[in-house]
Protein backbone atom coordinates (compact mmCIF):
# COMPACT_ATOMS: atom_id res chain seq x y z
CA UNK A 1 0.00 0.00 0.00
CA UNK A 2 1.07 3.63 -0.61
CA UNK A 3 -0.33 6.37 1.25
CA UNK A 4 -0.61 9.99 -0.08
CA UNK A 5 -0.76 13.18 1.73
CA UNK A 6 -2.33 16.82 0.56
CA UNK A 7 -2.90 19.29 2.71
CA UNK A 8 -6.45 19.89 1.04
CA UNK A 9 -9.44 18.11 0.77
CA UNK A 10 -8.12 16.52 -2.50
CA UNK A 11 -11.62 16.78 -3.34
CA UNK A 12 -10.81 17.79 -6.14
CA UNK A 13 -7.16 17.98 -6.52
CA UNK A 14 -6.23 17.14 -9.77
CA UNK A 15 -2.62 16.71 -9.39
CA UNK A 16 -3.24 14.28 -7.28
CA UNK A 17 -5.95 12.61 -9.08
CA UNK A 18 -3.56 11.77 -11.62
CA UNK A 19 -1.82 9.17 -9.12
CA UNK A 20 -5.19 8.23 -7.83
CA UNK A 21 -6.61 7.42 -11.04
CA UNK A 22 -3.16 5.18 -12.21
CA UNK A 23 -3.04 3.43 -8.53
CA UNK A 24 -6.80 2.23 -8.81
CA UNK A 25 -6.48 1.27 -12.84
CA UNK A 26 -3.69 -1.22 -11.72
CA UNK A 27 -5.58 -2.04 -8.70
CA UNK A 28 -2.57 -1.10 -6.34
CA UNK A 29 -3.96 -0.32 -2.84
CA UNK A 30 -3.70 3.02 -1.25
CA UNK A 31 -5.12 5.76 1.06
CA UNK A 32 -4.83 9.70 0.98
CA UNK A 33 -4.35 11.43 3.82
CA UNK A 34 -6.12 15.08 3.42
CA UNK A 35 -6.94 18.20 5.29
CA UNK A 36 -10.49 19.10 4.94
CA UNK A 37 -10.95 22.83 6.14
CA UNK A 38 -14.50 23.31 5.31
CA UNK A 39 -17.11 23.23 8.17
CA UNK A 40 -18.79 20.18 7.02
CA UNK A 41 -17.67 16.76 8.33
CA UNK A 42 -16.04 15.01 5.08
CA UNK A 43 -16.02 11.05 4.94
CA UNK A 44 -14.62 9.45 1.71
CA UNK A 45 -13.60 5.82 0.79
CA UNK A 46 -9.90 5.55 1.18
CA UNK A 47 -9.66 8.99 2.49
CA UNK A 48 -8.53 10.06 6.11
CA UNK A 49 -9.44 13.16 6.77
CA UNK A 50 -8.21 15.87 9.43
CA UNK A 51 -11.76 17.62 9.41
CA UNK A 52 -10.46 20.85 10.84
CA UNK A 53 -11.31 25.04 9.39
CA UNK A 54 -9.33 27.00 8.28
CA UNK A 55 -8.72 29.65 5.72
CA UNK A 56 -6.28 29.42 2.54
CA UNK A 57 -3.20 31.92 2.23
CA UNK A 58 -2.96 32.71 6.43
CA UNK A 59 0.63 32.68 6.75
CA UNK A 60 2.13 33.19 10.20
CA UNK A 61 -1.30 32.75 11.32
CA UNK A 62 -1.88 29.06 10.08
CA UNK A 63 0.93 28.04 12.45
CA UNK A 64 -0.79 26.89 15.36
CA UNK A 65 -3.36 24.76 13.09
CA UNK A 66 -0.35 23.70 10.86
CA UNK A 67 1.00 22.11 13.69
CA UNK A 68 -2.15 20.19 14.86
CA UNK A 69 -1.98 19.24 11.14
CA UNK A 70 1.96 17.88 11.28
CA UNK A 71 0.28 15.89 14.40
CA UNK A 72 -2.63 14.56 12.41
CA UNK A 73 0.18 13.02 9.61
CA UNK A 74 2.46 11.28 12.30
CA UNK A 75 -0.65 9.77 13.98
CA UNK A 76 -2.23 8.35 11.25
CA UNK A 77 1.36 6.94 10.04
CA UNK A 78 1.99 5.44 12.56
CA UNK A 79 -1.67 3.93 13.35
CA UNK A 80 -1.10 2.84 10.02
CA UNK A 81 2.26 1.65 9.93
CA UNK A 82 1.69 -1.89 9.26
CA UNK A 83 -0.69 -1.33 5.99
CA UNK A 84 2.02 0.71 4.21
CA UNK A 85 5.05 0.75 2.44
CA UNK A 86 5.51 4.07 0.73
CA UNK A 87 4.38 7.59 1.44
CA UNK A 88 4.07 10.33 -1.35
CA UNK A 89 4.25 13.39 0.11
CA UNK A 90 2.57 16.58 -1.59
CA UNK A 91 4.46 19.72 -0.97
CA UNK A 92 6.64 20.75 1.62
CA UNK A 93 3.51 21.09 4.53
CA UNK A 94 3.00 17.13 4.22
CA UNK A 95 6.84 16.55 4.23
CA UNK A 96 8.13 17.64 6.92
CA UNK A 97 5.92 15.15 9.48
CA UNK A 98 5.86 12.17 6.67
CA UNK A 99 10.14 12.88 6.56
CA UNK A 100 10.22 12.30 10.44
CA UNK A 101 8.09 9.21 10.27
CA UNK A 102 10.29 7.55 7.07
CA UNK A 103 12.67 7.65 9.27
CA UNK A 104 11.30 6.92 12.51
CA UNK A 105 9.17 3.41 10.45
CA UNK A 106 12.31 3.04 7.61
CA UNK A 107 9.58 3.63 5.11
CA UNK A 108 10.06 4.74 1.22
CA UNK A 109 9.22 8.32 0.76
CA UNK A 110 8.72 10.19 -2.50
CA UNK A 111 8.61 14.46 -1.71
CA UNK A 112 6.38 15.39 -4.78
CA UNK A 113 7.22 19.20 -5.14
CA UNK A 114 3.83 20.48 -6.39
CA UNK A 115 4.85 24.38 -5.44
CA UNK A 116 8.39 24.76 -4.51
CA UNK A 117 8.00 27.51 -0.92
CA UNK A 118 11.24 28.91 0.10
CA UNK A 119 14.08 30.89 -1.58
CA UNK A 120 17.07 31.85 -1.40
CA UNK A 121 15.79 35.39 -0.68
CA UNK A 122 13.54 34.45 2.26
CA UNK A 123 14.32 37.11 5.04
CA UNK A 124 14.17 35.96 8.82
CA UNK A 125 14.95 33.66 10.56
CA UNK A 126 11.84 31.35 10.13
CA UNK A 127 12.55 32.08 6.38
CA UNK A 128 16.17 30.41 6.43
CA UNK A 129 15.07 27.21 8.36
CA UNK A 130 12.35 26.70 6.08
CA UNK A 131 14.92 26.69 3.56
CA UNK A 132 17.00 24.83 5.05
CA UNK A 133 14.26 21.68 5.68
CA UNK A 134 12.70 21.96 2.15
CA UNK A 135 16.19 21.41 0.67
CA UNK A 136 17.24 18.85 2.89
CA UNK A 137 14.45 16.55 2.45
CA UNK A 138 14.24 16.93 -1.31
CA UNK A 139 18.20 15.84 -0.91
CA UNK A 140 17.63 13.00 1.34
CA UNK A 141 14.14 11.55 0.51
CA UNK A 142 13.91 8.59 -1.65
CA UNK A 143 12.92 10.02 -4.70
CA UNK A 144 11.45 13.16 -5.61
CA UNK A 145 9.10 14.56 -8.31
CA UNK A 146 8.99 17.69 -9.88
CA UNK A 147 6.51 19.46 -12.23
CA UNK A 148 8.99 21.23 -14.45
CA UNK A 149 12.94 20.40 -15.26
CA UNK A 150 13.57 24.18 -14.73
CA UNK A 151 11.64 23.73 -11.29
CA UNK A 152 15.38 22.26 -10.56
CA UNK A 153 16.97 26.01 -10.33
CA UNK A 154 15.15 26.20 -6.88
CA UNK A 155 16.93 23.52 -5.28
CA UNK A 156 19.78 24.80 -4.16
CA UNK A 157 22.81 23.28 -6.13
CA UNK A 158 24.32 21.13 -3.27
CA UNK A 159 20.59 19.21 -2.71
CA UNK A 160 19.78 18.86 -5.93
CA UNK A 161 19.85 14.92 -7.75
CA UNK A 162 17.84 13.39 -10.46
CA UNK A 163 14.48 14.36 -10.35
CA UNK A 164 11.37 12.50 -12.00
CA UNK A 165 9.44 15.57 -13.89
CA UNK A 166 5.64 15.33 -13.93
CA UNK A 167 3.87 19.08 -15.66
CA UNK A 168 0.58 19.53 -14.51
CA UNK A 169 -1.15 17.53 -16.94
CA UNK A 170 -4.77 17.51 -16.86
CA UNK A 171 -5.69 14.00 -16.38
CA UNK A 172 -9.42 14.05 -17.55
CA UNK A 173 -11.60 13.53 -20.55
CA UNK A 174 -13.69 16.77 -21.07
CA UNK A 175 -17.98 16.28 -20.87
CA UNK A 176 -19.88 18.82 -22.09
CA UNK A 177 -22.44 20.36 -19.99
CA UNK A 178 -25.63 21.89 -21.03
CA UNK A 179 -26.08 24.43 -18.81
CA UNK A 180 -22.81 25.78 -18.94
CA UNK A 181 -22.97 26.05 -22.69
CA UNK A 182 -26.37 27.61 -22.40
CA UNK A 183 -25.86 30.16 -19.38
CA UNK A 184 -22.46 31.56 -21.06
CA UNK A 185 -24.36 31.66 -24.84
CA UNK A 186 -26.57 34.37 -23.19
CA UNK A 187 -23.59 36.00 -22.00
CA UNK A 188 -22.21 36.40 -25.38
CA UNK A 189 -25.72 38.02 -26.63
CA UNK A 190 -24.54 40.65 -24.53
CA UNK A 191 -20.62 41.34 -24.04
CA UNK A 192 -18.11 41.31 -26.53
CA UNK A 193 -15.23 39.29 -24.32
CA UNK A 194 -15.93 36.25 -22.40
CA UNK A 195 -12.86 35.39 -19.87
CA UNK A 196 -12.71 33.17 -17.33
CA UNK A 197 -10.27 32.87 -14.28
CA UNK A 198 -11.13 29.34 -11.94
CA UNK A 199 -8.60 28.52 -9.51
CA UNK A 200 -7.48 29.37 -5.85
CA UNK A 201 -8.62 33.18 -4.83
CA UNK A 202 -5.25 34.23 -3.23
CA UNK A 203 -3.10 37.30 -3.60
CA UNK A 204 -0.57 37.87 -5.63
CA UNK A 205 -2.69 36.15 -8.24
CA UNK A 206 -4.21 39.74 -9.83
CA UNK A 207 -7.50 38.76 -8.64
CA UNK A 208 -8.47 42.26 -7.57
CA UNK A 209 -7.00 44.00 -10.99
CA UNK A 210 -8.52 41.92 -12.33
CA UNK A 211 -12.16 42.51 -10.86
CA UNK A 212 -11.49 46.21 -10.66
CA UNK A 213 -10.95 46.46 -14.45
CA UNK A 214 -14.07 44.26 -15.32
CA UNK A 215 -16.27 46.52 -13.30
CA UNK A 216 -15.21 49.64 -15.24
CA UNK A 217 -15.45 47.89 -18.72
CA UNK A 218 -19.02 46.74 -19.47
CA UNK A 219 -18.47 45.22 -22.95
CA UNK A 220 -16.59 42.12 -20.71
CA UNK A 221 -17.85 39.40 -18.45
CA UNK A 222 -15.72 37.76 -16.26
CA UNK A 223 -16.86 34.03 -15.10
CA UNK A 224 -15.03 33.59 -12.16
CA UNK A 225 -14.92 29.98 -9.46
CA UNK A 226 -13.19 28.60 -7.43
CA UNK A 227 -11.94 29.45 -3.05
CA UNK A 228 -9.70 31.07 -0.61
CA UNK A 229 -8.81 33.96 0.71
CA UNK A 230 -10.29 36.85 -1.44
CA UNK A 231 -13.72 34.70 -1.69
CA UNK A 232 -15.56 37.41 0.11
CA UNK A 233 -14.21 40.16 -2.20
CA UNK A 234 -14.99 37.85 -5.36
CA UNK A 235 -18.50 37.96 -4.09
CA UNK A 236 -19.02 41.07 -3.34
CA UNK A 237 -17.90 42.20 -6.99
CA UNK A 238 -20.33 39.48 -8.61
CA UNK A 239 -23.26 40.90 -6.34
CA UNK A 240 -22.78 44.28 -7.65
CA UNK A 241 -22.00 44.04 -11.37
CA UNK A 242 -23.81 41.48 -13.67
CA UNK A 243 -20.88 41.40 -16.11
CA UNK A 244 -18.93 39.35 -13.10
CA UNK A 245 -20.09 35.99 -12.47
CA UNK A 246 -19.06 33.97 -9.24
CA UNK A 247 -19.56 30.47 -10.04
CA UNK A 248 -19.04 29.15 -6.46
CA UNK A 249 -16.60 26.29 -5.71
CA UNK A 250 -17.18 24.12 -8.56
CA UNK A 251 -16.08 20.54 -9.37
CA UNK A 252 -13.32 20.05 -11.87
CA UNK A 253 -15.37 19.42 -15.55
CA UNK A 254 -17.27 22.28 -14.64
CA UNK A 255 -14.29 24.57 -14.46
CA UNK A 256 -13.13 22.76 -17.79
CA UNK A 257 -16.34 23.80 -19.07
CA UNK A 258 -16.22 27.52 -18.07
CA UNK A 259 -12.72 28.06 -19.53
CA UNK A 260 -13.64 26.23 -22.51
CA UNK A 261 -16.76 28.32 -23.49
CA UNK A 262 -14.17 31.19 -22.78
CA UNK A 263 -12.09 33.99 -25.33
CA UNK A 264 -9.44 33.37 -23.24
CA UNK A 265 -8.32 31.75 -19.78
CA UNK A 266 -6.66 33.93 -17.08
CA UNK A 267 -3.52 33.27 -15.15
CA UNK A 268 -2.13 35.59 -13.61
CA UNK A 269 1.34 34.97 -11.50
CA UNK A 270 2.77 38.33 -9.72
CA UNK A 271 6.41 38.52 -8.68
CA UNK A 272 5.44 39.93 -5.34
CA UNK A 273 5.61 36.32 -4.72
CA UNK A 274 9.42 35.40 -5.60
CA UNK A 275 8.39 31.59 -6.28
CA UNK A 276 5.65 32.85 -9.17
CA UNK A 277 8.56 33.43 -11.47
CA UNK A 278 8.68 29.69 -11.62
CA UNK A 279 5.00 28.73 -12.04
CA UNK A 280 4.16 25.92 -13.31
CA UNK A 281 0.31 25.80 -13.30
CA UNK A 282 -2.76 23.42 -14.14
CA UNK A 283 -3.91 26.48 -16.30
CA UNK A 284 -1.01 26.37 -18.91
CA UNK A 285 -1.49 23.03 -19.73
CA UNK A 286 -5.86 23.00 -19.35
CA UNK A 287 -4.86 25.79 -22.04
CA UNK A 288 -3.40 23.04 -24.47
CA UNK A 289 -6.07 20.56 -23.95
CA UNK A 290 -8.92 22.87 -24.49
CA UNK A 291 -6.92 24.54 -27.35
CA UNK A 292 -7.60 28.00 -25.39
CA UNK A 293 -4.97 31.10 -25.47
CA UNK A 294 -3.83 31.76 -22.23
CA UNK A 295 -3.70 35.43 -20.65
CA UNK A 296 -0.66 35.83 -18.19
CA UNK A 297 2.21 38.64 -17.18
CA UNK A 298 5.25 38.99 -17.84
CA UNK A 299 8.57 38.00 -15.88
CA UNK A 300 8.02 33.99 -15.28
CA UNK A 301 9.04 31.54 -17.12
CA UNK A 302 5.26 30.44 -17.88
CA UNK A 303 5.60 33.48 -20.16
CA UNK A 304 8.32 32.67 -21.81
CA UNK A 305 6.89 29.40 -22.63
CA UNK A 306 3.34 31.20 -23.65
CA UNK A 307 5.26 33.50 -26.31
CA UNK A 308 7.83 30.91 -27.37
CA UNK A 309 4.67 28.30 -28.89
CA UNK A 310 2.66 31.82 -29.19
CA UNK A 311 -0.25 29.81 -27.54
CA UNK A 312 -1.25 32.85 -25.35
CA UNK A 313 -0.86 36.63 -24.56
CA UNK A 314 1.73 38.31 -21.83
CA UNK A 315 1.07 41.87 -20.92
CA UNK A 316 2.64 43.67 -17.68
CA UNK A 317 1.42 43.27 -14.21
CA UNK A 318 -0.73 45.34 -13.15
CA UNK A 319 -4.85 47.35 -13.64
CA UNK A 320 -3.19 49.78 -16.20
CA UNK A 321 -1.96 46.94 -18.56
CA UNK A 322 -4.86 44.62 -17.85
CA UNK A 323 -7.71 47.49 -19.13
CA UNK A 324 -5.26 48.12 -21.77
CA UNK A 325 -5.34 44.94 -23.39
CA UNK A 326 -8.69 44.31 -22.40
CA UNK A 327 -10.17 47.30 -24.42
CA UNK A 328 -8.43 46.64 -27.30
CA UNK A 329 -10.46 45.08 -30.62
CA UNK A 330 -10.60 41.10 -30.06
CA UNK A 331 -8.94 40.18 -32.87
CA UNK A 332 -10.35 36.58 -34.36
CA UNK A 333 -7.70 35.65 -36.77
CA UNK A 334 -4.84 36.38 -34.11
CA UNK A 335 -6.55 34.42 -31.29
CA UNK A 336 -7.92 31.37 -33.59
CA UNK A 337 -4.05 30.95 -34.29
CA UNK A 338 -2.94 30.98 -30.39
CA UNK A 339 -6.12 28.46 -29.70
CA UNK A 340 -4.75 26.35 -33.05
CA UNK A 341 -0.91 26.17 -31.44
CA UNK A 342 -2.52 25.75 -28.31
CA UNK A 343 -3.92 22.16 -29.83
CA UNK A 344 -1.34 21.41 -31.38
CA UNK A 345 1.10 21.22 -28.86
CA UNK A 346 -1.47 19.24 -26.53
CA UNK A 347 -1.88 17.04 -29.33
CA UNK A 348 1.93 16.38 -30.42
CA UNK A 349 3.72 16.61 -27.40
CA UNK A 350 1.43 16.02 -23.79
CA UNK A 351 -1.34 13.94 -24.82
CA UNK A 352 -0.06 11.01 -23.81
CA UNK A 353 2.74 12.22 -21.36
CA UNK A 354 1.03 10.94 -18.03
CA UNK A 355 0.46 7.74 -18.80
CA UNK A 356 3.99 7.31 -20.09
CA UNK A 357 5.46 9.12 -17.02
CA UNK A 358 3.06 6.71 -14.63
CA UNK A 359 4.31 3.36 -16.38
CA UNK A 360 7.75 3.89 -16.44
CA UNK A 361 8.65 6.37 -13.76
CA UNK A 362 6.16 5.86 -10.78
CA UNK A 363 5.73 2.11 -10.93
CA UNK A 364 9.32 2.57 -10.57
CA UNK A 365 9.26 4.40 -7.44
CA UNK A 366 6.45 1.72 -5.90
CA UNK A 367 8.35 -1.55 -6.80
């Protein structure tokens, strides 16, 4: 058995899902350790859950419940201890309990590095140690998995080793659905640009340039979904203009839906956050699959790859640059060719990545 641990409700978390999916369609046994911060109870087959609130993007202030949550892990691996033989570990806040208990148990460990946190710029003391731990576990875990090879310029140069590279894939067959289709047709009788951001509500993301400039520019609607810390604000912005849509927390084919039905698909990464200039986001490949042109800013190395296959647009960070672009003509030729490329690379080159990358590099690691 293999046990995974995400410090969300994995429900959904589609990452994750990917491993899920491959571990159940060779009928290997495992169970997923998640952290369910909602206020209703969640129970799940093969799921343990820490059913405990709390809010996304909290910082300094998540520390006493991060804690509890390091608890939870070393608990339920060791109540477990017997069943198990490996433990994937999702990002450094899973890691650092499920690194003490690999070596407590002498258990296989693979340190998945979904979102890379520290840097070498992190100021504080708290900010060195945590840069200190996160590269010493991805230097003395088992084996570790990253989402891009540049992801590797991170690590600092005396941890880092051969690294198994997994992009965030989407691992799911898109089904149409009616009402989707039908609510956003009405939308288009009425605005000239549909866009669509659905994903985490956290700063640094350009959430609220991005709702500022919709307000002030009628001839757009925004469909926005998703949760976290700017949920409130999201609302608030849907309640008082009708050319801002909140969709809620929605399930993942939903969100495929809304972007697909979409002119474009926002992703925004700001370098206030030093680790954005490496994103590697779900959105960049859901792009590809859906053959949609991507909107993000400049300065990360998602944008370079964005204007090297020309699958996308990159503008400045920022309201000015946003209600710039967003007020210009919508040009159908020019975005017909991004949303062509955009295919076309899902087509030729990461169609069938996953399930190559599952076969041959995570069986691997399980064995």
């Amino acid at each position: 058995m293999i046990i995974l641990i995400r410090s969300n409700d994995a429900n959904p978390d589609p990452r994750l899902q990917k491993y899920i999916n491959y571990l159940e369609k060779t009928q290997q046994s495992y169970k997923v350790i998640a952290w369910n911060r909602g206020e209703d109870i969640l129970e799940k087959e093969n799921y343990i859950y820490f059913n405990y609130p709390a809010a996304f993007g909290l910082g300094m202030k998540n520390i006493p419940k991060k804690i509890m949550w390091f608890q939870f892990i070393r608990r339920q691996l060791w109540k477990n201890r017997k069943q198990y033989q490996t433990i994937h570990a999702c990002d450094l806040d899973t890691a650092i309990p499920a690194f003490f208990m690999k070596s407590v148990l002498k258990k296989s460990m693979i340190f998945d590095v979904f979102d890379w946190v520290s840097s070498e710029n992190s100021k504080g003391f708290l900010g060195k140690v945590i840069l200190t731990i996160e590269n010493r576990i991805f230097k003395k875990c088992d084996f570790t998995i990253i989402c891009e090879e540049y992801r590797i310029n991170q690590v600092r140069e005396d941890s880092r080793r051969r690294s198994a590279v997994l992009p965030n894939i989407p691992d799911i067959h898109l089904q149409r659905d009616g009402i989707v289709e039908k609510k956003i047709a009405v939308q288009r009788q009425h605005f000239e640009k549909i866009i669509s951001y659905v994903g985490v509500f956290d700063s640094n993301r350009g959430i609220e340039h991005l709702l500022q400039v919709v307000a002030e520019s009628p001839d757009i609607c925004l469909n926005i979904a998703g949760f976290g810390l700017l949920e409130s604000e999201v609302k608030c912005y849907a309640e008082r203009y009708e050319n801002i849509v909140y969709w809620g927390k929605v399930d993942y084919n939903i969100g495929l839906n809304i972007m697909s039905y979409s002119d474009m698909i926002v992703a925004f990464y700001y370098l206030s956050n030093p680790v954005h200039s490496f994103a590697a986001p779900n959105k960049y490949y859901e792009g590809l699959f859906l053959g949609k042109a991507l909107l993000t800013n400049e300065g990360t190395l998602l944008a370079e790859k964005v204007t090297a296959a020309n699958t996308g647009y990159v503008i400045a960070e920022g309201a000015a640059s946003l209600e710039h672009f967003l007020n210009l003509p919508l040009e159908t030729q020019h975005i017909e060719l991004k949303n062509i490329n955009s295919k076309k690379l899902w087509d030729d080159v990461y169609q069938s990545y996953t399930a190559n990358f599952m076969e041959n590099e995570y069986q691997k690691m399980l064995n």
